[in-house]
Protein backbone atom coordinates (compact mmCIF):
# COMPACT_ATOMS: atom_id res chain seq x y z
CA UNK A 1 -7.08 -11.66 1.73
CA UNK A 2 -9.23 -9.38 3.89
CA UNK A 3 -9.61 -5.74 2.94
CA UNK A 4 -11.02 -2.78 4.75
CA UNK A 5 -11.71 0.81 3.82
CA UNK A 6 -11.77 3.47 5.86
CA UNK A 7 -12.36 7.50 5.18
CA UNK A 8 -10.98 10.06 7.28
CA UNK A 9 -12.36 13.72 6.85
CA UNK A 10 -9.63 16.02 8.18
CA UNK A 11 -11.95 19.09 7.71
CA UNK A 12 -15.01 19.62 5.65
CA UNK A 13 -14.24 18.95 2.01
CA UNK A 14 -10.78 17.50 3.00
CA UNK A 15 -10.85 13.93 3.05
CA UNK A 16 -8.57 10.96 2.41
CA UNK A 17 -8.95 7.25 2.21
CA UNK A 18 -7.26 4.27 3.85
CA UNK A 19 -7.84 1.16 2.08
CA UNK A 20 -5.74 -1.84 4.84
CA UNK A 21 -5.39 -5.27 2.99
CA UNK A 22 -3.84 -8.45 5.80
CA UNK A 23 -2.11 -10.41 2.95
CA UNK A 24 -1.44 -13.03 6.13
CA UNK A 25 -0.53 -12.82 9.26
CA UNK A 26 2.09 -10.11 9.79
CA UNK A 27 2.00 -8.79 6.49
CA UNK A 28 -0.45 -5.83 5.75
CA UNK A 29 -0.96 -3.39 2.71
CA UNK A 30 -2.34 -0.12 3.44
CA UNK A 31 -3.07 2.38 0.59
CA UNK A 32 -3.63 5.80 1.10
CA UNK A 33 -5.73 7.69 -1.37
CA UNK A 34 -6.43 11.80 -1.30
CA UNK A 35 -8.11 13.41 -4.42
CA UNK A 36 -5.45 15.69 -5.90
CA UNK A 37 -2.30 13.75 -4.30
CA UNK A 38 -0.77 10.51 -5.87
CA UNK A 39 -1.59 7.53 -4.20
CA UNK A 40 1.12 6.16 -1.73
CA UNK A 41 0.99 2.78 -0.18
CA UNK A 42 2.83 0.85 3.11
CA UNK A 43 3.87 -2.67 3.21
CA UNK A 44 4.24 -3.78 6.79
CA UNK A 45 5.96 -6.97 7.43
CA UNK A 46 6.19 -7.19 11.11
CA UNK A 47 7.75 -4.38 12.99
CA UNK A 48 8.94 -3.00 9.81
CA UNK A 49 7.14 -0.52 7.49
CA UNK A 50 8.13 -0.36 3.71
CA UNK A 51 6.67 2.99 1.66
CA UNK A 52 6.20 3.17 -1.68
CA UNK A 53 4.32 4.97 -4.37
CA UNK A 54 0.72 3.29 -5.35
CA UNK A 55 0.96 3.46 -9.18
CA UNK A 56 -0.41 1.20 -11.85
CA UNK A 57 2.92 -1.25 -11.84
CA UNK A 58 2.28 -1.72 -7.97
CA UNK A 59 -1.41 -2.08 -8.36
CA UNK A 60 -1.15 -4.67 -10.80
CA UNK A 61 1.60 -6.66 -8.98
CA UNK A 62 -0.76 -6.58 -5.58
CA UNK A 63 -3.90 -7.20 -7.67
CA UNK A 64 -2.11 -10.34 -8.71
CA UNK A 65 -0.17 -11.45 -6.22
CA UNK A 66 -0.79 -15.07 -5.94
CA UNK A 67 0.63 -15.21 -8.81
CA UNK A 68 3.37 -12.83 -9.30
CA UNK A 69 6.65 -13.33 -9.04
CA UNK A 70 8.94 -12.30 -6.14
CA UNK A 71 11.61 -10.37 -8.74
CA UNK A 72 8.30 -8.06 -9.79
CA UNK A 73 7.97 -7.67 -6.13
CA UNK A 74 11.33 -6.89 -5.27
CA UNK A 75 11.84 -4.45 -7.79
CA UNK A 76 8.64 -2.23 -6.65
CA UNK A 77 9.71 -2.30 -2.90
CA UNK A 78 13.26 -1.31 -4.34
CA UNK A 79 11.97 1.84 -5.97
CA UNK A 80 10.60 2.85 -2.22
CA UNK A 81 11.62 6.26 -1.15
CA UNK A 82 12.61 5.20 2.84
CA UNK A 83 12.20 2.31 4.67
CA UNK A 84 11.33 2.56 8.24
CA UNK A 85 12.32 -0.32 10.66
């Protein structure tokens, strides 16, 4: 997996970070992180975008993903509050 970070300062002292993850082809992770806000992360899979929140359950399933299991998957994608297609 190749990951890439990037900061974007919106104004001085207002900043958030992007941290993009390709999974593989077609499949990316982005994670968006702004001090005071709780993380949020997308899932695209092709054309489609899947958002969800970026907590500790999430993290672990994506920090392990190799070897996690598609239910664990399923059932952090299902908690997502929209999906955009």
């Amino acid at each position: 997996m190749n990951t890439q970070m990037q900061i974007f300062e919106i104004e001085p002292g207002y900043s958030y970070i992007v941290e993009r993850t390709q999974i593989f082809d077609g499949v990316y992770l982005e994670v968006f992180r702004q001090p005071g806000y709780e993380d949020d992360a997308v899932l695209y899979i092709g054309d489609n975008e899947i958002l969800f929140k970026w907590d500790d359950e999430a993290r672990s399933i994506f920090s392990e993903l190799d070897t996690a299991e598609v239910v664990e998957l399923l059932a952090i994608l299902a908690k997502s509050p929209k999906l955009l297609a």
